[in-house]
C-alpha atoms as a PDB file:
ATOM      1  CA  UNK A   1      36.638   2.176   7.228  1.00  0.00           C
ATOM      2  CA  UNK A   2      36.176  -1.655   6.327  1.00  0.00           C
ATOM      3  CA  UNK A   3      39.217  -3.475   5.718  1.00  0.00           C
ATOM      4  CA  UNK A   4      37.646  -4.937   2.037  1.00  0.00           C
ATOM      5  CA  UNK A   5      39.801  -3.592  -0.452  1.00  0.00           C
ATOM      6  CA  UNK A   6      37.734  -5.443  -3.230  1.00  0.00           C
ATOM      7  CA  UNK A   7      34.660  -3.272  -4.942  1.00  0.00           C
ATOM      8  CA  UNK A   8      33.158  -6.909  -5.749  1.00  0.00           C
ATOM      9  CA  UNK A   9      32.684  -7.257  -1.982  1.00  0.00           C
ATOM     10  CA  UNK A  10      29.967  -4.574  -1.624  1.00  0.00           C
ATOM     11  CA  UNK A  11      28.138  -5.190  -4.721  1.00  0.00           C
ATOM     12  CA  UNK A  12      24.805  -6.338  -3.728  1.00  0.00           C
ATOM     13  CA  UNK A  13      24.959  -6.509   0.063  1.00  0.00           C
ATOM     14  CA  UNK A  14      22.055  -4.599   2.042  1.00  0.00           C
ATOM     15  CA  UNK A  15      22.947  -1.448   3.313  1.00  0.00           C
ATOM     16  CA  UNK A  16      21.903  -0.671   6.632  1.00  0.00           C
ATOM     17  CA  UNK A  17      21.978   1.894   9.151  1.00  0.00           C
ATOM     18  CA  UNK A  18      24.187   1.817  12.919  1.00  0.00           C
ATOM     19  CA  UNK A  19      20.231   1.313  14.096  1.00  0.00           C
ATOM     20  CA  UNK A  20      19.952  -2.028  11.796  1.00  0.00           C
ATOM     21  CA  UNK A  21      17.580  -0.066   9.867  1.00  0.00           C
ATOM     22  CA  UNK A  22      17.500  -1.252   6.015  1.00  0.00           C
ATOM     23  CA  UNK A  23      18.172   1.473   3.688  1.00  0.00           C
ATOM     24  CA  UNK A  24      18.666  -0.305  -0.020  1.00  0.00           C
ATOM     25  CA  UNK A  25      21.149  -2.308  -1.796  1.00  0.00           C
ATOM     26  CA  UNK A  26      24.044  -1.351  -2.645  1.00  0.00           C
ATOM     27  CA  UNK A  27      24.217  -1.314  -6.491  1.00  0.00           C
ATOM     28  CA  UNK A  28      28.036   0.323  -7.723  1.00  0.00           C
ATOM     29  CA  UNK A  29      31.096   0.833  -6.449  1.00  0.00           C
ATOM     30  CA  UNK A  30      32.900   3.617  -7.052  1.00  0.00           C
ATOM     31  CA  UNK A  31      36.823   3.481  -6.496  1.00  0.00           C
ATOM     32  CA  UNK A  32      39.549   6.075  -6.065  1.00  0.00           C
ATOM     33  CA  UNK A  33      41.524   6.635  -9.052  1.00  0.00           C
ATOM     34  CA  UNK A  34      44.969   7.104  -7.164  1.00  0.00           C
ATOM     35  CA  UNK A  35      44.511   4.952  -4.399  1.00  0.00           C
ATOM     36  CA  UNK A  36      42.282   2.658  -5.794  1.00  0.00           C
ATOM     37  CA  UNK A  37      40.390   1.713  -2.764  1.00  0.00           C
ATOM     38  CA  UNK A  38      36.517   2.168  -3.300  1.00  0.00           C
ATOM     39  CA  UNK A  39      35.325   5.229  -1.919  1.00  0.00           C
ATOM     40  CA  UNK A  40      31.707   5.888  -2.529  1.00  0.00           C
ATOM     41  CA  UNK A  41      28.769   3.523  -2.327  1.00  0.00           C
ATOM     42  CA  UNK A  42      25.315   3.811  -4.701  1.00  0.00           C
ATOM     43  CA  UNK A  43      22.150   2.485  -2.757  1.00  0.00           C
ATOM     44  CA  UNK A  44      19.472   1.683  -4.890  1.00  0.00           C
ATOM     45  CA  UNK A  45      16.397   2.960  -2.819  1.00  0.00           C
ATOM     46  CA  UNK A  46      12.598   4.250  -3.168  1.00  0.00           C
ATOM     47  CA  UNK A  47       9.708   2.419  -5.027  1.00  0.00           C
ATOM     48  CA  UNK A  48      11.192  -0.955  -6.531  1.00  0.00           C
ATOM     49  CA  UNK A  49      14.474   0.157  -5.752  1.00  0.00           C
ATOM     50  CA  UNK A  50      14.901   2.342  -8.776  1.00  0.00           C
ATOM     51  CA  UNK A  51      16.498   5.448  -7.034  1.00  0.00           C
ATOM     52  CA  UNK A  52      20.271   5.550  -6.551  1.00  0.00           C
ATOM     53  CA  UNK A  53      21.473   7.510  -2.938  1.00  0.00           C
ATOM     54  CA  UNK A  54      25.316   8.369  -3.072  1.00  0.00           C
ATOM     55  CA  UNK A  55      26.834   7.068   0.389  1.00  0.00           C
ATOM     56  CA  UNK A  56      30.549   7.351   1.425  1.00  0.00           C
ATOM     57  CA  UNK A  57      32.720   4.220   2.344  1.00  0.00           C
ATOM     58  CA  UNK A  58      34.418   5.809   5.064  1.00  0.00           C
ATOM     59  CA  UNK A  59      33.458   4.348   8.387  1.00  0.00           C
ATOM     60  CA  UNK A  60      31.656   1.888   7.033  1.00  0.00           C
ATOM     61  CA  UNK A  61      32.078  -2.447   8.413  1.00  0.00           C
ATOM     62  CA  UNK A  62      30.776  -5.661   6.897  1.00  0.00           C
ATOM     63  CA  UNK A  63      28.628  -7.747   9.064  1.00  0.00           C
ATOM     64  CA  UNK A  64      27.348 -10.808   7.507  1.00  0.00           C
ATOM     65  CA  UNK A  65      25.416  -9.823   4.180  1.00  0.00           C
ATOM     66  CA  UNK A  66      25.471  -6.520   5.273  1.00  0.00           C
ATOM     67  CA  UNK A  67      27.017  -3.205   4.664  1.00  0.00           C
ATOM     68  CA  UNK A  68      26.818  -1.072   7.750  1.00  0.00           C
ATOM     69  CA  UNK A  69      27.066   3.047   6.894  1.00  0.00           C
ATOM     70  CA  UNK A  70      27.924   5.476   9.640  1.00  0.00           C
ATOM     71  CA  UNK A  71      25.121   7.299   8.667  1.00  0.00           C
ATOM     72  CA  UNK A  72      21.096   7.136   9.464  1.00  0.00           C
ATOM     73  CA  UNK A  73      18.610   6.267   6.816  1.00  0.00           C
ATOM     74  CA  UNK A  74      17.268   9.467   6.380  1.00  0.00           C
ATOM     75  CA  UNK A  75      20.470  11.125   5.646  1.00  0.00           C
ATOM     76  CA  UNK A  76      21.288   8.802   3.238  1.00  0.00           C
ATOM     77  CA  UNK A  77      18.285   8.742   1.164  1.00  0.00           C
ATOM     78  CA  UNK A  78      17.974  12.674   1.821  1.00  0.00           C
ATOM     79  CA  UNK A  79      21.350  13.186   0.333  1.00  0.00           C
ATOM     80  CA  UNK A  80      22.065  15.039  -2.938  1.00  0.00           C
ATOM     81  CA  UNK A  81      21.154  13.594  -6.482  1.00  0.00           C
ATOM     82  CA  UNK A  82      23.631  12.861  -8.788  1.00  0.00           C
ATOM     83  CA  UNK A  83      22.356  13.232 -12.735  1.00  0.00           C
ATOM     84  CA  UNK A  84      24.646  10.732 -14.447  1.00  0.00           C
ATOM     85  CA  UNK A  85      25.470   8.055 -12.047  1.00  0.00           C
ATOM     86  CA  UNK A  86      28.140   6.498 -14.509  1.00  0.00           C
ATOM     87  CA  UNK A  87      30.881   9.233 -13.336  1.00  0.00           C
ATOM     88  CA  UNK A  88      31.131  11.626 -10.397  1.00  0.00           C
ATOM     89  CA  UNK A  89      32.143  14.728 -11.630  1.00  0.00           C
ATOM     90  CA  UNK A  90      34.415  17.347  -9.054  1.00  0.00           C
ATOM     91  CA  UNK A  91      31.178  19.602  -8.161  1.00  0.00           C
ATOM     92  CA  UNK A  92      28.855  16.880  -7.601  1.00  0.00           C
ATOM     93  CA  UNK A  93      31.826  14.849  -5.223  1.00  0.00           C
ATOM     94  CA  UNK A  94      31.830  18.424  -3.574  1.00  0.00           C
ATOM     95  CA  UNK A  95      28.108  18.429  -2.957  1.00  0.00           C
ATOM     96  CA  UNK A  96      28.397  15.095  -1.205  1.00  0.00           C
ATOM     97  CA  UNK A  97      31.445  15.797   0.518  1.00  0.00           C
ATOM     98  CA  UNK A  98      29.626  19.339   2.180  1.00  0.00           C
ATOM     99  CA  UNK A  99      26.228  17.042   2.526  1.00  0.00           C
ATOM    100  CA  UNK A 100      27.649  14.367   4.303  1.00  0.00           C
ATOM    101  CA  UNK A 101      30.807  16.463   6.436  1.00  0.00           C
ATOM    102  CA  UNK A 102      28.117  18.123   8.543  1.00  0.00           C
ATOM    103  CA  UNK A 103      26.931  14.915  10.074  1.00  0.00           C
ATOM    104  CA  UNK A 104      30.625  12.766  10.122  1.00  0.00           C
ATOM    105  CA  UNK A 105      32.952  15.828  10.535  1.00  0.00           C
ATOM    106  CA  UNK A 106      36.826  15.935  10.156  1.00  0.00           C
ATOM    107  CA  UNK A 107      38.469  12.664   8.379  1.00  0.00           C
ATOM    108  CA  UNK A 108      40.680  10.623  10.147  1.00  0.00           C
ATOM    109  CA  UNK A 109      43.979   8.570   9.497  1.00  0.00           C
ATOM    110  CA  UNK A 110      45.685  11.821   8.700  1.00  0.00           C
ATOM    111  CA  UNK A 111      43.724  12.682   5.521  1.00  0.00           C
ATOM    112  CA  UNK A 112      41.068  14.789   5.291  1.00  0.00           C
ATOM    113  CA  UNK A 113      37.416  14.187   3.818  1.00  0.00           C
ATOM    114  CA  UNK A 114      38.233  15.705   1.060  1.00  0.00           C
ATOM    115  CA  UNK A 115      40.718  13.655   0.266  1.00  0.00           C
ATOM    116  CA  UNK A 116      38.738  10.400   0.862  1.00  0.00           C
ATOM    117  CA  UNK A 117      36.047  11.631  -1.193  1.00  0.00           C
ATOM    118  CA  UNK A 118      36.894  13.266  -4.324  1.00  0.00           C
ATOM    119  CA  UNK A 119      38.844  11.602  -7.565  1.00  0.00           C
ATOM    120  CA  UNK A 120      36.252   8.816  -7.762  1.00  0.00           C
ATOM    121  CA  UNK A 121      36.689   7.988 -11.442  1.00  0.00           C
ATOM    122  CA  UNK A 122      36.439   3.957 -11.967  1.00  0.00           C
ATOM    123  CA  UNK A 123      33.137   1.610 -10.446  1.00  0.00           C
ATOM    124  CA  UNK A 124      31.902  -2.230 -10.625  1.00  0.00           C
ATOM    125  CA  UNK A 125      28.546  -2.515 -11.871  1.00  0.00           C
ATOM    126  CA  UNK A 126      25.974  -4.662 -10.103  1.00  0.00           C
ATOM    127  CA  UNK A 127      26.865  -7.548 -12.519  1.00  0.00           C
ATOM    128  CA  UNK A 128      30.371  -7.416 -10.298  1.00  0.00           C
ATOM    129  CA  UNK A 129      32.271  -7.772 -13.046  1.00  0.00           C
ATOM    130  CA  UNK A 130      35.039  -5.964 -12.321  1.00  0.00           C
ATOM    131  CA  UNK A 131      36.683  -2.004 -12.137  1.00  0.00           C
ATOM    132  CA  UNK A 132      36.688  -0.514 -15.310  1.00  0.00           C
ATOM    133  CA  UNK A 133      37.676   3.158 -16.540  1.00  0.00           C
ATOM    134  CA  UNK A 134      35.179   6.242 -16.989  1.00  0.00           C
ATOM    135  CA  UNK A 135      33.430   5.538 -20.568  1.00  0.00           C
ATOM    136  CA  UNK A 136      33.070   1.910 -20.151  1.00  0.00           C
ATOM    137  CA  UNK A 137      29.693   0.185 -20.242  1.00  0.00           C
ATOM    138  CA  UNK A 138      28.387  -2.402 -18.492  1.00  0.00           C
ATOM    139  CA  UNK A 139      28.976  -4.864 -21.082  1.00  0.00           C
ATOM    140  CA  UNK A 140      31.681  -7.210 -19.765  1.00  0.00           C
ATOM    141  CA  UNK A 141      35.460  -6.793 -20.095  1.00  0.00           C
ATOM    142  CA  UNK A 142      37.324  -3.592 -21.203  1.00  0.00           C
ATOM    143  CA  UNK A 143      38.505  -5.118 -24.434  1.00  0.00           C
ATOM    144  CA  UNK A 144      34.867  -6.430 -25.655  1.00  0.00           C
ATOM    145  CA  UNK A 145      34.231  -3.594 -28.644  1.00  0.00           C
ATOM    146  CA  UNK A 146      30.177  -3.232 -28.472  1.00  0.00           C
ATOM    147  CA  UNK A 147      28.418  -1.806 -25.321  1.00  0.00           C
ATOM    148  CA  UNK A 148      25.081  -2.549 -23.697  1.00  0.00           C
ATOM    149  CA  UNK A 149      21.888  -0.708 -23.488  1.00  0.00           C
ATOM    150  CA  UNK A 150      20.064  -1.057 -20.779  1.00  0.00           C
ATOM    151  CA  UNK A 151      16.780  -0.047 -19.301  1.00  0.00           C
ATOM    152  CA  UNK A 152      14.481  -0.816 -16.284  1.00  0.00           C
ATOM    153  CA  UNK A 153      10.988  -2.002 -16.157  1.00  0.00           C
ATOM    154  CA  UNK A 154       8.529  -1.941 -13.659  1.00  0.00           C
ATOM    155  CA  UNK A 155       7.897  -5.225 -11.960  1.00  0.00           C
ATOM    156  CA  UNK A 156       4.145  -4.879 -10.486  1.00  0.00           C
ATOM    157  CA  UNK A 157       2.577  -6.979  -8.105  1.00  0.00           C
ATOM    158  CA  UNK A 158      -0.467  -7.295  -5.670  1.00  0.00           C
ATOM    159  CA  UNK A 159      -0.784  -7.760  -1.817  1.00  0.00           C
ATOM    160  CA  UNK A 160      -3.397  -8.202   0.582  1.00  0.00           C
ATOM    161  CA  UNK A 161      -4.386  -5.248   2.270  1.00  0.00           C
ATOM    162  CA  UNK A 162      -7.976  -4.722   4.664  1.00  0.00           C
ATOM    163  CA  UNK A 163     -10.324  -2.156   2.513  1.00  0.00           C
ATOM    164  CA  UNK A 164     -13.085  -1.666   5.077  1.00  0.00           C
ATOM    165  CA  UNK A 165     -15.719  -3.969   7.476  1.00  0.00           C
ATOM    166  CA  UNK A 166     -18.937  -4.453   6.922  1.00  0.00           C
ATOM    167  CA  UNK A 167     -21.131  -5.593   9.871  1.00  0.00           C
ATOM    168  CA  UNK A 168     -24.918  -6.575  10.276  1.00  0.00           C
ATOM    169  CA  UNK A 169     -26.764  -4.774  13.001  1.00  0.00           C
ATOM    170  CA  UNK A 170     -30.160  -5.943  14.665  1.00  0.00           C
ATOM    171  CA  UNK A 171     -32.670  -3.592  15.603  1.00  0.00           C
ATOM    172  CA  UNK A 172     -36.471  -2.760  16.172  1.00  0.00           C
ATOM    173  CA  UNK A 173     -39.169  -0.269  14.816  1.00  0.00           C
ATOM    174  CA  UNK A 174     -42.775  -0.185  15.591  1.00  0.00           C
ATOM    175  CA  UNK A 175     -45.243  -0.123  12.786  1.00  0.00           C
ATOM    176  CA  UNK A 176     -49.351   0.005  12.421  1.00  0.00           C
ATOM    177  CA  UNK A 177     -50.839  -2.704  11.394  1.00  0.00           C
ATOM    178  CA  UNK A 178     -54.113  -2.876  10.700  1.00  0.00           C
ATOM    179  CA  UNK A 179     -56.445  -5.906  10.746  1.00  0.00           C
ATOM    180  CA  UNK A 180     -60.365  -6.164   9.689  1.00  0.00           C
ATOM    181  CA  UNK A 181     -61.671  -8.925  12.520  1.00  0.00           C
ATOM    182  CA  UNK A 182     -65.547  -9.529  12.586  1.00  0.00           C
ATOM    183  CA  UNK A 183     -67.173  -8.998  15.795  1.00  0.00           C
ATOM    184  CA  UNK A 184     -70.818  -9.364  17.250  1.00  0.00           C
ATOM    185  CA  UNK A 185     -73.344  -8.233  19.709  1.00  0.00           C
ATOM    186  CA  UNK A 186     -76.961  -8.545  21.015  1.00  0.00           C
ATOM    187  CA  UNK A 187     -80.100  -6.634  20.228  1.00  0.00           C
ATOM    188  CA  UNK A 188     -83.455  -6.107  21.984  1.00  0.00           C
ATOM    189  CA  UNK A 189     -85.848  -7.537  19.874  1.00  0.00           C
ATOM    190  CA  UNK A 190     -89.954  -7.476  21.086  1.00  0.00           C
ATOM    191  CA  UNK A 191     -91.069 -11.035  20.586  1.00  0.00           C
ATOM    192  CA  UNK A 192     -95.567 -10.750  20.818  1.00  0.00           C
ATOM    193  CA  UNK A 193     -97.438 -14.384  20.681  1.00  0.00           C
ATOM    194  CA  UNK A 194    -101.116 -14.196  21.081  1.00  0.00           C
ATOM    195  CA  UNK A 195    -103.304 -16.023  23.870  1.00  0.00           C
ATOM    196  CA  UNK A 196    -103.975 -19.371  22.929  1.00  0.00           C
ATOM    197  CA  UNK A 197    -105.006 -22.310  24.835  1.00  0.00           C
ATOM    198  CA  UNK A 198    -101.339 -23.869  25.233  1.00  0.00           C
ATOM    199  CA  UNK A 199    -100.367 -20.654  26.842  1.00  0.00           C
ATOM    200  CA  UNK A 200    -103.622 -19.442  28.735  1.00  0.00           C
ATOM    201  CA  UNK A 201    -102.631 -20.475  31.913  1.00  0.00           C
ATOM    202  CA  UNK A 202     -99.163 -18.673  31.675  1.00  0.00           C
ATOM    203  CA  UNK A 203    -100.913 -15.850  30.987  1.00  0.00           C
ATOM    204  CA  UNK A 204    -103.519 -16.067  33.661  1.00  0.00           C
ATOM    205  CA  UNK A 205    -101.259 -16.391  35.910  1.00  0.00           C
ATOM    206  CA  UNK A 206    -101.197 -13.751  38.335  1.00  0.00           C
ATOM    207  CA  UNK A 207    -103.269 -10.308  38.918  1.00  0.00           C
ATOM    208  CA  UNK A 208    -105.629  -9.380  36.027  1.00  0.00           C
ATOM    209  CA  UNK A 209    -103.893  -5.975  36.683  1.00  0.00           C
ATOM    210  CA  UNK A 210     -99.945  -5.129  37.695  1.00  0.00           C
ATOM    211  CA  UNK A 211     -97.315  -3.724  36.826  1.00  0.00           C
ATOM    212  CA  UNK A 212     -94.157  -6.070  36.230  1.00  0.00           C
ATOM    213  CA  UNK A 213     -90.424  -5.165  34.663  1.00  0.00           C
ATOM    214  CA  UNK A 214     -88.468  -7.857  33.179  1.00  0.00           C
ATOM    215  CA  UNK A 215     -84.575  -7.922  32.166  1.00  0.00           C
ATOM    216  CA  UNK A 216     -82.016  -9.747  29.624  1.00  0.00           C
ATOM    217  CA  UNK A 217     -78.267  -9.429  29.579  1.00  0.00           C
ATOM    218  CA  UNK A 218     -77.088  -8.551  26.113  1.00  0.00           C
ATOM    219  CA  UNK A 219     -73.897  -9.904  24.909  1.00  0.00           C
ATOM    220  CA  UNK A 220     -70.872  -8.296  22.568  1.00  0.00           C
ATOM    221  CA  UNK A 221     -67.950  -8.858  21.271  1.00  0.00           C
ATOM    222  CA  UNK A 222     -64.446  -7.248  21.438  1.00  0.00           C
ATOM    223  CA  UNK A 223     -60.662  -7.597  19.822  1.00  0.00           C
ATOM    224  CA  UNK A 224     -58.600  -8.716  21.581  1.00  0.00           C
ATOM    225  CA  UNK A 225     -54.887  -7.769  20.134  1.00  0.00           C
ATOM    226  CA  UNK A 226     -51.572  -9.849  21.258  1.00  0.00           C
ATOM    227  CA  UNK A 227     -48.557 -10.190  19.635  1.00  0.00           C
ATOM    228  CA  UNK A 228     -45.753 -13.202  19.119  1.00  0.00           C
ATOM    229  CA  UNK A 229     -42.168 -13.149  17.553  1.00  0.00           C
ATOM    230  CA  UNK A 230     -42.033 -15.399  14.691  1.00  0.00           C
ATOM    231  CA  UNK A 231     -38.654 -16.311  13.017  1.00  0.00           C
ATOM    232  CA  UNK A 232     -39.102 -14.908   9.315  1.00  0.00           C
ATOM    233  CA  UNK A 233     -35.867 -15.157   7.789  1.00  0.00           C
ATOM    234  CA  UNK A 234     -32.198 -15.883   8.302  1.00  0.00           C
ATOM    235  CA  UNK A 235     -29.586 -13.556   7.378  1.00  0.00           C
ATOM    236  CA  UNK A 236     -25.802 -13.356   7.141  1.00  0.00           C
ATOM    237  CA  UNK A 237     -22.557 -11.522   5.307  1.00  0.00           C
ATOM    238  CA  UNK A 238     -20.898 -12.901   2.646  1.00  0.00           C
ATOM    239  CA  UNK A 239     -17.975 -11.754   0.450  1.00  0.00           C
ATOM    240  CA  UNK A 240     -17.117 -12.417  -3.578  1.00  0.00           C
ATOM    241  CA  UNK A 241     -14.217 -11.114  -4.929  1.00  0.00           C
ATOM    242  CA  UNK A 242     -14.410  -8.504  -7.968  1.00  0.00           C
ATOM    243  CA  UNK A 243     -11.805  -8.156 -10.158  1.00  0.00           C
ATOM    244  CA  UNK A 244     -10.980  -4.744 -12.029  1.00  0.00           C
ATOM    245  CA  UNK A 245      -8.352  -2.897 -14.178  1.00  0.00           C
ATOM    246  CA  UNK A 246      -6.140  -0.123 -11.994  1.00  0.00           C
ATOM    247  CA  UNK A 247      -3.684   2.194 -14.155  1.00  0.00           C
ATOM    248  CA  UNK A 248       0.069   1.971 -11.728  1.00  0.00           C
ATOM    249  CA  UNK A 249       2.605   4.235 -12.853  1.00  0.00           C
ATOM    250  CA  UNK A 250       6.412   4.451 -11.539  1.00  0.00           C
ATOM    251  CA  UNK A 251       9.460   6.018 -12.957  1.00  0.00           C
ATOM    252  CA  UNK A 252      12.124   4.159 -15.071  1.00  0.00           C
ATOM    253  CA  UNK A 253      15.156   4.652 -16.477  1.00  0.00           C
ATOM    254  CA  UNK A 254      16.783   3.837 -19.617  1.00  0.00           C
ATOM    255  CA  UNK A 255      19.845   4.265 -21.197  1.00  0.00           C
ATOM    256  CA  UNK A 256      20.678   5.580 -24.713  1.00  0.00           C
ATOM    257  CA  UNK A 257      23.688   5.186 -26.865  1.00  0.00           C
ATOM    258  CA  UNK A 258      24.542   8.551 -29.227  1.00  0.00           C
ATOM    259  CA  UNK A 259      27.186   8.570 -31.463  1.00  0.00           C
ATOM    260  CA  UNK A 260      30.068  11.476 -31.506  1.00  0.00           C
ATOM    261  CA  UNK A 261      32.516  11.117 -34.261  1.00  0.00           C
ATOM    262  CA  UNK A 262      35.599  13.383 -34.951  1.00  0.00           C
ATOM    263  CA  UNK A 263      36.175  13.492 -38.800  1.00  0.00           C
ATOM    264  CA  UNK A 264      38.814  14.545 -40.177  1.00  0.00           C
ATOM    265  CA  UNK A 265      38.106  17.367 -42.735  1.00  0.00           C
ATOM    266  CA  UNK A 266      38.717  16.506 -46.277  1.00  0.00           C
ATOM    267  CA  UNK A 267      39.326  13.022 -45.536  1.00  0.00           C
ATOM    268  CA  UNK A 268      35.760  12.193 -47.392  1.00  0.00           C
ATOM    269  CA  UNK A 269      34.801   9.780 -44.297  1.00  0.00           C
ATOM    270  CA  UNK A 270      31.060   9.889 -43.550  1.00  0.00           C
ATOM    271  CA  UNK A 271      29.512   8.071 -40.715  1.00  0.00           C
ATOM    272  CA  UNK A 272      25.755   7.149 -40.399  1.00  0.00           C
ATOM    273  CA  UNK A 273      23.799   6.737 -36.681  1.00  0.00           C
ATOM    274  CA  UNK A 274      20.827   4.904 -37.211  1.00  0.00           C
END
């Protein structure tokens, strides 16, 4: 076990594992009521640290800001729940005892575990101010007469985390177009002058009598379909940030102050709770 006899020593250091492994903070400080050496450890754990894990001093060193347990971080924050974390009664100190003997085993320095463990009565808050009896509040020294209510809130943040990608892909598909595109040919078309004297001798010319065959090319025209790539349009991703409402719930505790008041009968004393 560490040689700190002082409960204001843990208060607050990070409670690690042998691996280095962070489990919490360690929060109060319970200490035995006949030797008055602390004994058992809270670690405040889970989601904004607001679960308390019952851990055992025993075996335990100081190195730098931290508190090194014998145990690993799943066994601590595995181990049993305690209701009212302002006083360990005998059967809870039992349940830890039996949780946490079947990973350490027998106790050493010629007491046993259960010895170590049990008759845990007085802590020191986180505040560190000091060891005080079972009853006492958190609010300052044993003599002050009021007590303090306290309660936890959620403290709620944001961080950065990747969503999803978006990419842009390129790719082709073929389409029909189609285009009207005026086109045009040649036609045979019988042309008949009569005989005249500017064209006599043309027409003379020759046999009175033969037979002759005469030829013209005619001409057309076809579509002719190419194609060219054209730059149309430039395109890229962009991002904009939208800002909505999202509901985030968490567990809290809070503390509440009753009032139990032994009146003497016939004594006419009354007392109100409001």
């Amino acid at each position: 076990m560490t040689n700190a006899q002082s409960p204001e020593v843990y208060v607050g250091r990070n409670a690690v594992d042998p691996q280095g492994n962070k489990i919490g903070s360690v929060g109060q400080v319970y200490v035995n009521d006949e030797s008055g050496v602390p004994d058992w450890i809270t670690v405040n754990t889970g989601l904004f640290g607001m679960k308390e894990n019952f851990a055992p001093l025993q075996g335990s060193s100081l190195s730098g800001d931290d508190l090194i347990l014998p145990f690993d971080k799943d066994v601590v924050k595995d181990s049993p729940e305690v209701a009212d974390s302002a006083h360990l009664d005998g059967d809870e100190q039992q349940a830890l005892y039996a949780y946490y003997q079947q990973y350490v085993g027998a106790g050493s320095a010629g007491r046993s575990r259960e010895t170590e463990y049990v008759d845990t009565d007085a802590r020191i808050d986180t505040d560190g101010n000091g060891v005080r009896g079972a009853g006492y509040d958190t609010s300052g020294p044993t003599t002050d007469n009021a007590m303090t209510r306290s309660e936890e809130h959620l403290n709620v943040g944001t961080e950065q985390v990747e969503a999803g990608r978006a990419r842009l892909r390129k790719y082709i598909v073929t389409e029909q177009q189609t285009v009207t595109v005026p086109v045009s040919h040649e036609e045979v078309r019988v042309e008949r002058e009569a005989i005249t004297d500017a064209n006599r001798g043309d027409a003379l010319d020759g046999p009175a009598i033969s037979e002759e065959e005469h030829e013209v090319i005619l001409h057309a025209e076809r579509p002719v379909v190419t194609t060219e790539a054209v730059a149309v349009e430039r395109v890229r991703l962009g991002t904009e940030t939208v800002t909505e409402q999202q509901a985030v719930s968490g567990e809290v505790r809070k503390e509440q102050i009753e009032v139990h008041d032994d009146v003497v009968e016939g004594s006419g004393a009354r007392t109100e709770s409001r």
